[in-house]
C-alpha atoms as a PDB file:
ATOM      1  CA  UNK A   1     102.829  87.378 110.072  1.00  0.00           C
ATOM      2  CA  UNK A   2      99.241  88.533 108.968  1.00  0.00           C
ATOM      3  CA  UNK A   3      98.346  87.804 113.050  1.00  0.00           C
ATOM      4  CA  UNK A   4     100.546  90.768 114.059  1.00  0.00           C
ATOM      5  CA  UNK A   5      98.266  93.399 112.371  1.00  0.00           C
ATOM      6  CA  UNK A   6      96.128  93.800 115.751  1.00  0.00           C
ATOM      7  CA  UNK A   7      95.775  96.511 118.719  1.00  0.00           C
ATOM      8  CA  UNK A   8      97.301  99.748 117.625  1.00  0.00           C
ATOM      9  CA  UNK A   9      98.544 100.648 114.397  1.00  0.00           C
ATOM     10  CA  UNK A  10     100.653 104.118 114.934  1.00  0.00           C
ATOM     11  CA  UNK A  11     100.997 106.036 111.642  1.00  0.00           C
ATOM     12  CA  UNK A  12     103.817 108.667 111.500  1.00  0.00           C
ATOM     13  CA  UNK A  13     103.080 112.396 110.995  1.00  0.00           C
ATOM     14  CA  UNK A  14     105.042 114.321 108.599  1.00  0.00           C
ATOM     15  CA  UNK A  15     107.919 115.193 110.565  1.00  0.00           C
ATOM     16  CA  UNK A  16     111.195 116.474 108.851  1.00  0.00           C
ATOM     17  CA  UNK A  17     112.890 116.156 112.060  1.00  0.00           C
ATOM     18  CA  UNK A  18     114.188 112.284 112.315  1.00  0.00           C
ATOM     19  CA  UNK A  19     115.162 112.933 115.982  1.00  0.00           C
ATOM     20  CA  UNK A  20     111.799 114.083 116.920  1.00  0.00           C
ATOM     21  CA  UNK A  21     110.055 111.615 115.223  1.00  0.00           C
ATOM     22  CA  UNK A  22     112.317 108.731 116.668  1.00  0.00           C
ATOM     23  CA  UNK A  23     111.481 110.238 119.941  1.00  0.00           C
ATOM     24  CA  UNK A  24     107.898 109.982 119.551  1.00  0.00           C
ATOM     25  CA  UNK A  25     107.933 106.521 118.097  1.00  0.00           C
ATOM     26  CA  UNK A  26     110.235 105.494 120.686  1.00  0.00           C
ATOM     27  CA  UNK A  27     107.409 107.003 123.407  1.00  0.00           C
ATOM     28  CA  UNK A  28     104.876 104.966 121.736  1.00  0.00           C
ATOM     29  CA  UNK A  29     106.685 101.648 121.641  1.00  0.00           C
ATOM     30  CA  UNK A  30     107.589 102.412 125.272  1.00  0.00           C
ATOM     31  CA  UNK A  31     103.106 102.616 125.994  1.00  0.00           C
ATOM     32  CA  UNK A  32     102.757  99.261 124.238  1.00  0.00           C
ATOM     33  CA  UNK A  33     102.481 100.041 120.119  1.00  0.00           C
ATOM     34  CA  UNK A  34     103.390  97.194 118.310  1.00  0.00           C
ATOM     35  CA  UNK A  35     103.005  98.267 114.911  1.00  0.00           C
ATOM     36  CA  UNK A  36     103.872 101.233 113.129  1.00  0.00           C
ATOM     37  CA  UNK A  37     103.549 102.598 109.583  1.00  0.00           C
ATOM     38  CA  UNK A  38     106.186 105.245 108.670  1.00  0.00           C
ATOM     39  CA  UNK A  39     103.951 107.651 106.228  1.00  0.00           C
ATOM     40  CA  UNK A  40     105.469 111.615 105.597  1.00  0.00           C
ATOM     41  CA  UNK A  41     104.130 113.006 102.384  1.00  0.00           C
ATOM     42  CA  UNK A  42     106.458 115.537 102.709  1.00  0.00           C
ATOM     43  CA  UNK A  43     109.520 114.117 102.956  1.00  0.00           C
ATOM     44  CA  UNK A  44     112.159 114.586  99.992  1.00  0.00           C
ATOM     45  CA  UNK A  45     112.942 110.745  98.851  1.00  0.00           C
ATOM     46  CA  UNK A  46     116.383 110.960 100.895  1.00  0.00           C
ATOM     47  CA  UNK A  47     114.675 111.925 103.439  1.00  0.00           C
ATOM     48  CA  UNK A  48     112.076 109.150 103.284  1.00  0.00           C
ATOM     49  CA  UNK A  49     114.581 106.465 102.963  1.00  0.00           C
ATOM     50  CA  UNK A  50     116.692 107.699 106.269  1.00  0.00           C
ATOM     51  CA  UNK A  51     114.083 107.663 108.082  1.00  0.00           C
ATOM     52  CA  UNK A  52     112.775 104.296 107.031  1.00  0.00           C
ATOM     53  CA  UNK A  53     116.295 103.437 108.338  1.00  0.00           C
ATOM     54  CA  UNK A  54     116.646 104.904 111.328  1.00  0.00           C
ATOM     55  CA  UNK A  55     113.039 103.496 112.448  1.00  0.00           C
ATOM     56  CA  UNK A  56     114.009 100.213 111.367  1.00  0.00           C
ATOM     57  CA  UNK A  57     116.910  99.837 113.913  1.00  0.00           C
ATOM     58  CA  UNK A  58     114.340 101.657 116.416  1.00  0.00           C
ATOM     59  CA  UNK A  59     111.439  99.301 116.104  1.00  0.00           C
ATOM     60  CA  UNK A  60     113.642  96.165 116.455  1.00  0.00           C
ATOM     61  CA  UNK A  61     114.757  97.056 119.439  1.00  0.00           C
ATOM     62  CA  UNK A  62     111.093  97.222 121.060  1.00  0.00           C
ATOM     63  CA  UNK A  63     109.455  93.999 118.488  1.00  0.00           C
ATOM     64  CA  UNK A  64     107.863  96.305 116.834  1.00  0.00           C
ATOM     65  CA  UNK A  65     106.706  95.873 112.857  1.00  0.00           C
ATOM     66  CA  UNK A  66     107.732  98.435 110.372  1.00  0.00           C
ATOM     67  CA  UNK A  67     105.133  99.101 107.540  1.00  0.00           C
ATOM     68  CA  UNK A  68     106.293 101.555 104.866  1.00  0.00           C
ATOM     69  CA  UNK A  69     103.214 103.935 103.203  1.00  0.00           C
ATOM     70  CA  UNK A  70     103.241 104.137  99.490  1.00  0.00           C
ATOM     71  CA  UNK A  71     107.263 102.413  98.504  1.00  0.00           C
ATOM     72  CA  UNK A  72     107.172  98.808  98.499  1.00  0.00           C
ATOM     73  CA  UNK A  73     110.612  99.529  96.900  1.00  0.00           C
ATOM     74  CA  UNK A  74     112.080 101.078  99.893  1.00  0.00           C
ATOM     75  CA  UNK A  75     110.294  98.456 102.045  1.00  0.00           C
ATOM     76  CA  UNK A  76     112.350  96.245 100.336  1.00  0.00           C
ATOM     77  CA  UNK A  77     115.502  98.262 100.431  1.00  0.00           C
ATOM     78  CA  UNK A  78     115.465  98.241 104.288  1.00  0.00           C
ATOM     79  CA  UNK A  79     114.327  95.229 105.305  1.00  0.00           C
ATOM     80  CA  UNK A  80     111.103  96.617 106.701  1.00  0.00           C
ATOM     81  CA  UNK A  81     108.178  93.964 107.553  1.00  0.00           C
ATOM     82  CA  UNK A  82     106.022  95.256 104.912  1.00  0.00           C
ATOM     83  CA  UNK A  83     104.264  97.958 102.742  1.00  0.00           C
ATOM     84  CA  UNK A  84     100.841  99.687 102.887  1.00  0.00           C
ATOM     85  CA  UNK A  85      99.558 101.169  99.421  1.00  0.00           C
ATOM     86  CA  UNK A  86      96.622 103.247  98.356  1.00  0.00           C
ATOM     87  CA  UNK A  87      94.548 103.260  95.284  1.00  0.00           C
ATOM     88  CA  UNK A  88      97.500 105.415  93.738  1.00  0.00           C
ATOM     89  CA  UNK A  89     100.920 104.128  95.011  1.00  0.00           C
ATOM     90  CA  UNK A  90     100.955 101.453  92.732  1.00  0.00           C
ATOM     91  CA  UNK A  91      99.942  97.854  91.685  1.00  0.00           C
ATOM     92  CA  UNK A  92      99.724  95.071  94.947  1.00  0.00           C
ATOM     93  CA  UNK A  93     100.339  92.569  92.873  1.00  0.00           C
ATOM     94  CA  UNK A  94     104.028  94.182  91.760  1.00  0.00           C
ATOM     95  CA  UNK A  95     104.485  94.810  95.208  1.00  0.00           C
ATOM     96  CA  UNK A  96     103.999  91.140  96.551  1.00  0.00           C
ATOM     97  CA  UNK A  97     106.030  90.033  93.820  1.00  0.00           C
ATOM     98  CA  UNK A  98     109.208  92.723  94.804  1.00  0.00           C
ATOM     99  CA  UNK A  99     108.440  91.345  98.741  1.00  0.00           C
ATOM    100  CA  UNK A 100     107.967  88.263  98.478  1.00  0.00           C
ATOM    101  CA  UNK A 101     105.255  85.907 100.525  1.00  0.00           C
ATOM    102  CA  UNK A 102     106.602  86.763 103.680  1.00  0.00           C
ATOM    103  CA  UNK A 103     106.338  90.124 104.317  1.00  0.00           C
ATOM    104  CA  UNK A 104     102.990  91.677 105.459  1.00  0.00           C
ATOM    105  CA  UNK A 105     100.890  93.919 102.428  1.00  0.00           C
ATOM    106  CA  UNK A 106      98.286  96.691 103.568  1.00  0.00           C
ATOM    107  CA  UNK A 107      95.670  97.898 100.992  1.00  0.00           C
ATOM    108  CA  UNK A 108      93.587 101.169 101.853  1.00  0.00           C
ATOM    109  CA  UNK A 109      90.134  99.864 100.352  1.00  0.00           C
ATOM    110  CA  UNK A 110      88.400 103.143 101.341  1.00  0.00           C
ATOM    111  CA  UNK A 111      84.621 102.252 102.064  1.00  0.00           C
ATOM    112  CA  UNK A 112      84.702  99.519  99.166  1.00  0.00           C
ATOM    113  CA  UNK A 113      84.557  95.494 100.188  1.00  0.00           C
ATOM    114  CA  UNK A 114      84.627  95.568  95.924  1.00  0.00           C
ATOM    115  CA  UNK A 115      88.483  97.393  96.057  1.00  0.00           C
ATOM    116  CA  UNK A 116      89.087  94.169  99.021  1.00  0.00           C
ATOM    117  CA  UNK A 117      88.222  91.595  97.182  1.00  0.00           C
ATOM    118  CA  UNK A 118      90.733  92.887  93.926  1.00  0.00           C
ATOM    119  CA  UNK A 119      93.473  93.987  96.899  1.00  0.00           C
ATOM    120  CA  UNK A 120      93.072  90.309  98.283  1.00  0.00           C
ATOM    121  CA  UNK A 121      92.845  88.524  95.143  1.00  0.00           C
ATOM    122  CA  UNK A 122      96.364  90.404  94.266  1.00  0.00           C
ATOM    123  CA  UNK A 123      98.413  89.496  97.376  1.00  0.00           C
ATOM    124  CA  UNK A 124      97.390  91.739 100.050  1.00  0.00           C
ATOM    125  CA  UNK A 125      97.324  90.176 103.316  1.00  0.00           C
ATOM    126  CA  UNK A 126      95.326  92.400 105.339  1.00  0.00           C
ATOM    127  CA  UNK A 127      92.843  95.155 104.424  1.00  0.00           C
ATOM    128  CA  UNK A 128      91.993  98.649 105.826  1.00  0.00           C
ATOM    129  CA  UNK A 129      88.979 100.909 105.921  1.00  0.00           C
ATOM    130  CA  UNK A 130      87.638 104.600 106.158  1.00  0.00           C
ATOM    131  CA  UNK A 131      87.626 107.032 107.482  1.00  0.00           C
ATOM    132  CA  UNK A 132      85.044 106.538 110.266  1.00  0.00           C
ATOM    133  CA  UNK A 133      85.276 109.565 111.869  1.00  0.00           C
ATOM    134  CA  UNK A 134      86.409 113.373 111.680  1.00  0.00           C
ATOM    135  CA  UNK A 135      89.894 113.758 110.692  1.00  0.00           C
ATOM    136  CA  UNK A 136      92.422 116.352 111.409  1.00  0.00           C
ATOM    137  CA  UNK A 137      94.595 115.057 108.768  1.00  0.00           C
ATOM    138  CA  UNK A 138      92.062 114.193 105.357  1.00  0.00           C
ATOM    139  CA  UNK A 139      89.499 116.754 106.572  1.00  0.00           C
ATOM    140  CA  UNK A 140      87.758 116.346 103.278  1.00  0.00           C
ATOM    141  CA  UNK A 141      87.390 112.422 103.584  1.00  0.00           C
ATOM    142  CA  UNK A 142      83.501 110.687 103.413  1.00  0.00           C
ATOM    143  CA  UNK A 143      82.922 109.305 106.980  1.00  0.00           C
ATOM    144  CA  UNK A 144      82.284 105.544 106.370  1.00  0.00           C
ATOM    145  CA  UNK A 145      79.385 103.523 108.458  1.00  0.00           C
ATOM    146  CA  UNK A 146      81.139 101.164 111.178  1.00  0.00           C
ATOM    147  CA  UNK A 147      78.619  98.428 109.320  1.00  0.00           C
ATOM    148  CA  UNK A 148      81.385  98.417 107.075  1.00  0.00           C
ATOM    149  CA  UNK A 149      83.888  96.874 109.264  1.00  0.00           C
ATOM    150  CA  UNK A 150      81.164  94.252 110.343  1.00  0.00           C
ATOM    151  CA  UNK A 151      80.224  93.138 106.180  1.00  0.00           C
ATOM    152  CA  UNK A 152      84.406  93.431 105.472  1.00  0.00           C
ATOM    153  CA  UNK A 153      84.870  90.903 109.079  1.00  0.00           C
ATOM    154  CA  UNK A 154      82.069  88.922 107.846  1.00  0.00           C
ATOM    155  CA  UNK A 155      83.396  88.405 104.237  1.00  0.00           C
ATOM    156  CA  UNK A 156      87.381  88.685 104.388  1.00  0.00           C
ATOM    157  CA  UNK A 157      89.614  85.991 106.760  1.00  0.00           C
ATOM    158  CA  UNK A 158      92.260  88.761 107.171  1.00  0.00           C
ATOM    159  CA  UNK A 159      92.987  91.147 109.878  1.00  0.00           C
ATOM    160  CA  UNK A 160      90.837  94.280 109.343  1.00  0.00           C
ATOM    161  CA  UNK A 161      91.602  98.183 110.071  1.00  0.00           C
ATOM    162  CA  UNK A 162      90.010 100.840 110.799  1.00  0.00           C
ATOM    163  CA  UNK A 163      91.357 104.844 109.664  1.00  0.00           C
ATOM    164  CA  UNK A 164      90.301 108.021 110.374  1.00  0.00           C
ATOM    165  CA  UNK A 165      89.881 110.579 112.827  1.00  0.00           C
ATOM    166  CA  UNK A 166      90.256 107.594 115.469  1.00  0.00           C
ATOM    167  CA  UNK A 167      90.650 108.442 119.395  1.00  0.00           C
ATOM    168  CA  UNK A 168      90.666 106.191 122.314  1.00  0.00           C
ATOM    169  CA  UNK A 169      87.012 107.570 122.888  1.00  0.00           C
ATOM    170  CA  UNK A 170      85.805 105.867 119.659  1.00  0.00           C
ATOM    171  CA  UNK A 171      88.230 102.909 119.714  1.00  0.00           C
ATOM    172  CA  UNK A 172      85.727 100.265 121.004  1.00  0.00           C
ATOM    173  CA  UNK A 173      82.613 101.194 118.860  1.00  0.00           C
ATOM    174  CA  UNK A 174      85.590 100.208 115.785  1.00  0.00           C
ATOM    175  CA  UNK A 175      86.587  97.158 117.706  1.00  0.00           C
ATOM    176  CA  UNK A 176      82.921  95.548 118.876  1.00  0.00           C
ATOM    177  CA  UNK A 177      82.121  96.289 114.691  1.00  0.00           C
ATOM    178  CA  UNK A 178      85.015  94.401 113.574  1.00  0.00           C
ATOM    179  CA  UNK A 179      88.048  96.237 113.238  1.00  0.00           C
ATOM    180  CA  UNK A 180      91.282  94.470 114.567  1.00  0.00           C
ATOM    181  CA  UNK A 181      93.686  97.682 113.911  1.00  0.00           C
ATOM    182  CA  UNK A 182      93.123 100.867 114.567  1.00  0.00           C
ATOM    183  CA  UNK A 183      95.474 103.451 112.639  1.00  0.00           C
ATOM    184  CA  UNK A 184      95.876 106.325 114.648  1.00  0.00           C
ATOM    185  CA  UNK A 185      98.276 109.380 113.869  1.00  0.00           C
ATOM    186  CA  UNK A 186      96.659 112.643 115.449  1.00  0.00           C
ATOM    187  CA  UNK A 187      95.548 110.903 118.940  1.00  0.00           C
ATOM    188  CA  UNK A 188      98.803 109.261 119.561  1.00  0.00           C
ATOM    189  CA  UNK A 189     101.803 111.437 118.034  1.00  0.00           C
ATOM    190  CA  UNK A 190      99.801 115.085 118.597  1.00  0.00           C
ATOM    191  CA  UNK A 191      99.240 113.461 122.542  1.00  0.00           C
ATOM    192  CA  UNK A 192     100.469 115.695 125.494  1.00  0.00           C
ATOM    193  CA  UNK A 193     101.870 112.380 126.480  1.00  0.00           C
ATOM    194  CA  UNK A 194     102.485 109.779 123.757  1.00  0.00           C
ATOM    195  CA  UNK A 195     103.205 106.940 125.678  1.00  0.00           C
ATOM    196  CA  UNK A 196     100.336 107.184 128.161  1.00  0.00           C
ATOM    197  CA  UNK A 197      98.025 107.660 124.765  1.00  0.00           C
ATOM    198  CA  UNK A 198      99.589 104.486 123.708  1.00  0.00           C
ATOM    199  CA  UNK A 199      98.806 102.761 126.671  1.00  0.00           C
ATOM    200  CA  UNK A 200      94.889 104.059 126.506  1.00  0.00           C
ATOM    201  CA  UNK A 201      94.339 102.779 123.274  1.00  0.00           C
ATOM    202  CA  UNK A 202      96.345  98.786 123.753  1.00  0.00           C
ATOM    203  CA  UNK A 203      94.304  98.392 127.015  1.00  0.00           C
ATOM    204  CA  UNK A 204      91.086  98.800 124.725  1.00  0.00           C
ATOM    205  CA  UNK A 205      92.505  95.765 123.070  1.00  0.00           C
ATOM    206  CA  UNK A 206      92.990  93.877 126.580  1.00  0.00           C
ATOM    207  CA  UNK A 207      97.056  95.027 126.509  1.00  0.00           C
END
């Protein structure tokens, strides 16, 4: 399944309102998003869990995977394709072992191949990096060289992403360095138009 981490990778704001935010995920799987990670880190954990539901039925309907931020538990609860963890959302190799080797595991490795290799070694399947540029969301985040993406390509045979503070106008410069993912929140959900945004960014990956 490690194949379907590719094009654009939508990331969820944090939006309280489940309606809205199946609204704008249904926009973006409507402009050609394949992949989307639900992430609110301000959601109460009833919250979090309804709407991992709710955009589980959602992103069936369109193909589309459903990575859960930071609770392989709940990935596991509702039968999402997979989790995506952090340096602090617990160990990767509990996680594979709660969802099994068929589900798809994301590891944020920051601007460190060294954090890959120990995510990779522990039953991640594909690895992301950054930020790379400005970000509305982790303002206070190091920007990362895009030689980064071309070492991590080089080294790693998974699918590689690229975070942070990512537009359409800096998608290819991520792409021609490596990337095979871009995550995008801000340019996609905060979009005038999120299914026209959606479509900008897959036609940079020949969509």
């Amino acid at each position: 399944m490690t194949g379907k981490i590719r094009g654009l990778y939508g990331v969820t704001p944090d939006e309280a309102d489940t309606t809205r935010l199946l609204t704008l995920t249904r926009a973006a799987c409507e402009g050609g998003m394949r992949i989307l990670q639900l992430r609110n880190k301000v959601a109460s954990p009833e919250l979090y869990e309804a709407q991992a539901r709710a955009l589980r039925k959602l992103t069936r309907e369109y193909g589309c995977v459903l990575i859960i931020n930071d609770n392989a538990p709940l990935a596991a609860k509702v039968d999402a394709d997979g989790a995506h963890l952090g340096a602090e959302d617990g160990s990767i190799r509990e996680a594979r072992a709660l969802l099994g080797p068929r589900k798809l595991l994301g590891a944020t490795c920051y601007g460190s191949l060294e954090n890959a290799r120990i995510a990779l070694a522990d039953g991640a399947d594909h690895v992301a990096f950054g930020g790379f540029f400005r970000s509305t969301v982790k303002p206070g985040n190091p920007q990362r060289p895009l030689s980064l993406l071309t070492e991590a390509k080089r080294e790693f045979k998974v699918p590689v992403v690229a975070i942070g503070g990512i537009t359409q106008a800096t998608t290819s410069q991520l792409i021609a360095a490596g990337a095979d993912a871009v995550a995008v929140i801000t340019a996609l959900f905060g979009a005038p138009d999120v299914t026209k945004a959606a479509k900008e960014f897959c036609a940079l990956f020949g969509d």
